[in-house]
N, C-alpha and C. Protein backbone atom coordinates (compact mmCIF):
# COMPACT_ATOMS: atom_id res chain seq x y z
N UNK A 1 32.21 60.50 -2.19
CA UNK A 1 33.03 60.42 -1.00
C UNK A 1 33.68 61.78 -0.74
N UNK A 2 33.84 61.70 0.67
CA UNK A 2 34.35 63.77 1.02
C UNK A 2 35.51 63.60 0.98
N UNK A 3 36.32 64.51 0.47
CA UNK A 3 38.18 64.52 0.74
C UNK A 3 38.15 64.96 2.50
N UNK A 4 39.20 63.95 2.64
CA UNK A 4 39.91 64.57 4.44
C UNK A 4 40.15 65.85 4.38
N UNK A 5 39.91 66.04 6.06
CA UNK A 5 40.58 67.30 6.37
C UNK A 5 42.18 67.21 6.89
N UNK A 6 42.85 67.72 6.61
CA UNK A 6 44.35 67.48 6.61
C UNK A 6 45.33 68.82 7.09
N UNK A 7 46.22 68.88 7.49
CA UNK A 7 47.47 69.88 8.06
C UNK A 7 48.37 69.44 7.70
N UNK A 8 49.00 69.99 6.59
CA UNK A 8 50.54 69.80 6.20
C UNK A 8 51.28 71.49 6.19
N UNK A 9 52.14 71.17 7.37
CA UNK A 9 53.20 72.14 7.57
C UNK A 9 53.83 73.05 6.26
N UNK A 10 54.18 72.66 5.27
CA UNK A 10 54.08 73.25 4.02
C UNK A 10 53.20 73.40 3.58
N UNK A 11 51.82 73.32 3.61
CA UNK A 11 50.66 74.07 2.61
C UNK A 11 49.58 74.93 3.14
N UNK A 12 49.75 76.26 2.74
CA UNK A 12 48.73 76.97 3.31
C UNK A 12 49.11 77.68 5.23
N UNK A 13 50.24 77.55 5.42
CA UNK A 13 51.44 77.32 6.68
C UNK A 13 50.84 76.59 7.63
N UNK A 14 49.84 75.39 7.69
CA UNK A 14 49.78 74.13 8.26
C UNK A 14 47.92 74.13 8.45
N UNK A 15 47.48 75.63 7.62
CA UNK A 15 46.17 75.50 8.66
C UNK A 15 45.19 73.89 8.26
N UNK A 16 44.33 74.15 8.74
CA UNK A 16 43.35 72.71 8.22
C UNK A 16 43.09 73.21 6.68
N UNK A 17 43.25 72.01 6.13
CA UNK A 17 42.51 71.98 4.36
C UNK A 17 41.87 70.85 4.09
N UNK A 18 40.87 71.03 2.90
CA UNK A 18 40.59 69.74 2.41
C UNK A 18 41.79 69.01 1.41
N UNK A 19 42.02 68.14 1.65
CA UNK A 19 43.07 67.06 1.09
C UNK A 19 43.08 67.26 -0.54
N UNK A 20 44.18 67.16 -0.78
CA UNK A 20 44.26 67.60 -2.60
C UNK A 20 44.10 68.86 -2.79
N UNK A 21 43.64 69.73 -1.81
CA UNK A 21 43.42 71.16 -2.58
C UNK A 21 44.18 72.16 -1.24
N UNK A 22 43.95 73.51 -1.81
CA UNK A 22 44.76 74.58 -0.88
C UNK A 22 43.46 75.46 -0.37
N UNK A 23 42.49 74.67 -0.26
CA UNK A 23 41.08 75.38 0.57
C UNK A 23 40.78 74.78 2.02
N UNK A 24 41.20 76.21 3.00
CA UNK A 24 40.76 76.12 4.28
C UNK A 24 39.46 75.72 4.48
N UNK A 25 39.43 74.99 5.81
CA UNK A 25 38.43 75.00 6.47
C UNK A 25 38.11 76.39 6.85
N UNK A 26 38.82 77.58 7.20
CA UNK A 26 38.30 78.39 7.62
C UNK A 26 37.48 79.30 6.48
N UNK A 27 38.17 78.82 5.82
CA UNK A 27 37.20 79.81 4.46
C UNK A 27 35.86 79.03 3.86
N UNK A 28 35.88 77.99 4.32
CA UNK A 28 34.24 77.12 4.13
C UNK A 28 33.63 77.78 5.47
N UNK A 29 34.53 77.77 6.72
CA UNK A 29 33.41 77.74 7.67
C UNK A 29 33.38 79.20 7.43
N UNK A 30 34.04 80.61 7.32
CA UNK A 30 33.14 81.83 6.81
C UNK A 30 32.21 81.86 5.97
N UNK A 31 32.19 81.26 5.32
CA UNK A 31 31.41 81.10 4.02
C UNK A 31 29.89 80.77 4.84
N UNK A 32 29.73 79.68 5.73
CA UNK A 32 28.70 78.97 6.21
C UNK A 32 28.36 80.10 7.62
N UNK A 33 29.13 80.58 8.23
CA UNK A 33 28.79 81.65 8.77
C UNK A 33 27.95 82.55 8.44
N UNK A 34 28.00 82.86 7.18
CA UNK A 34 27.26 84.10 6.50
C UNK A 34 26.20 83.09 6.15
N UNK A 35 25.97 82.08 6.18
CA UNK A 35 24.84 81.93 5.68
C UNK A 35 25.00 81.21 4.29
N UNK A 36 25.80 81.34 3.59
CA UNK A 36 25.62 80.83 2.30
C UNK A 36 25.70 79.49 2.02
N UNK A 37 25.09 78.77 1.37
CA UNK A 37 24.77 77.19 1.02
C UNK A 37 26.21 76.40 0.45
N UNK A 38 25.86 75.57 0.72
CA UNK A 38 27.14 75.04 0.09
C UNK A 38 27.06 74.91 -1.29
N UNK A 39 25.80 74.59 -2.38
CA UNK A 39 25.73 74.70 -3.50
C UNK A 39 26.70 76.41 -4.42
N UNK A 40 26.40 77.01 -3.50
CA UNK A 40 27.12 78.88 -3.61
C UNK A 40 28.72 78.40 -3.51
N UNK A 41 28.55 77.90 -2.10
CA UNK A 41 30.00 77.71 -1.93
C UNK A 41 31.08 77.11 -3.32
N UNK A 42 30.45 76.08 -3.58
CA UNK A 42 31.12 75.39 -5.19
C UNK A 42 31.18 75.88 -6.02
N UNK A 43 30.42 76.86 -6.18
CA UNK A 43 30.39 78.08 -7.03
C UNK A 43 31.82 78.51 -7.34
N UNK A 44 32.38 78.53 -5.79
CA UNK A 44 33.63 79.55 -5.76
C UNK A 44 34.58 78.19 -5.58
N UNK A 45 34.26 77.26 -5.74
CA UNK A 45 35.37 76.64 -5.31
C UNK A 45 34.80 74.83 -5.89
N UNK A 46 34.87 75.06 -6.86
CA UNK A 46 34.49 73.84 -7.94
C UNK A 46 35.13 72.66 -7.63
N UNK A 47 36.07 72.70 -6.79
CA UNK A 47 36.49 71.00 -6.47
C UNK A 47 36.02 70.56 -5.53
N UNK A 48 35.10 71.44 -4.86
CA UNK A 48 34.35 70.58 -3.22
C UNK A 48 33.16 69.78 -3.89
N UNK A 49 32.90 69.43 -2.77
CA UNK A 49 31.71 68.49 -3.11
C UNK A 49 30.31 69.15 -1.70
N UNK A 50 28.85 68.67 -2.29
CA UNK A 50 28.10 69.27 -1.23
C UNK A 50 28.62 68.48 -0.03
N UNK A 51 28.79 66.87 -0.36
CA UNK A 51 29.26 66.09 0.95
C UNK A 51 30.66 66.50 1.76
N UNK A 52 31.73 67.20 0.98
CA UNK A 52 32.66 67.69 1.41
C UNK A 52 32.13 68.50 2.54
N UNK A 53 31.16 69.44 2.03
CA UNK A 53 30.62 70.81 3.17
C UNK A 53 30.10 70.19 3.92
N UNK A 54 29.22 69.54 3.69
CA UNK A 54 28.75 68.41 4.87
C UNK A 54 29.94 68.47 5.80
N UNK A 55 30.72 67.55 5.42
CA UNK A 55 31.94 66.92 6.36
C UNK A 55 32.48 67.88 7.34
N UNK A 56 32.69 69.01 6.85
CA UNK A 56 33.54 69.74 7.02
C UNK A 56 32.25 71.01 8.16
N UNK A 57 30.79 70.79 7.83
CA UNK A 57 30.23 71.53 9.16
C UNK A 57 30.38 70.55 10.31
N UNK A 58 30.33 69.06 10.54
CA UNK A 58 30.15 68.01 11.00
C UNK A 58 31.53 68.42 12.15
N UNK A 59 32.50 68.26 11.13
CA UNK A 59 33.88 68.46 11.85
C UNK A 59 34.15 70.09 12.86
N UNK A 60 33.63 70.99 12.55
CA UNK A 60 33.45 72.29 12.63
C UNK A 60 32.65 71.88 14.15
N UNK A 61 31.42 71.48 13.93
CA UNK A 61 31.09 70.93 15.36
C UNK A 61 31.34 70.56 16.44
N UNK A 62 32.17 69.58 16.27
CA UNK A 62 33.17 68.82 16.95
C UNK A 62 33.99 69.57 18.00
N UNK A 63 34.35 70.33 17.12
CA UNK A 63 35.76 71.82 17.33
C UNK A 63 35.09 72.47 18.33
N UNK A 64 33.63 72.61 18.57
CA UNK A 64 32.79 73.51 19.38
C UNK A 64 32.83 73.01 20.43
């Protein structure tokens, strides 16, 4: 299951994150910008999940 994407005014100064952690959406969606997989991505950031990145290009879409 993917953690939410969430905005809390105290964390990170409100931008979007995945829930439980202090990782932007914007730093997944650079990440996916360049090209790099989400398997890479976990690399750097061991509490996502591939379905998280999923979620989180899905939502990124949306935004478009």
């Amino acid at each position: 299951m993917h953690k939410k994407i969430v905005s809390t005014p105290d964390v990170i100064g409100g931008a979007l994150r995945f829930d439980g952690t202090r990782i932007s959406i914007k730093i997944v969606a650079t990440y996916l910008s360049f090209g790099i997989l989400p398997e890479e991505i976990i690399e750097d950031y061991p509490t996502l999940t591939v379905e998280d990145i999923e979620y989180c290009k899905k939502y990124l879409m949306l935004l478009n």
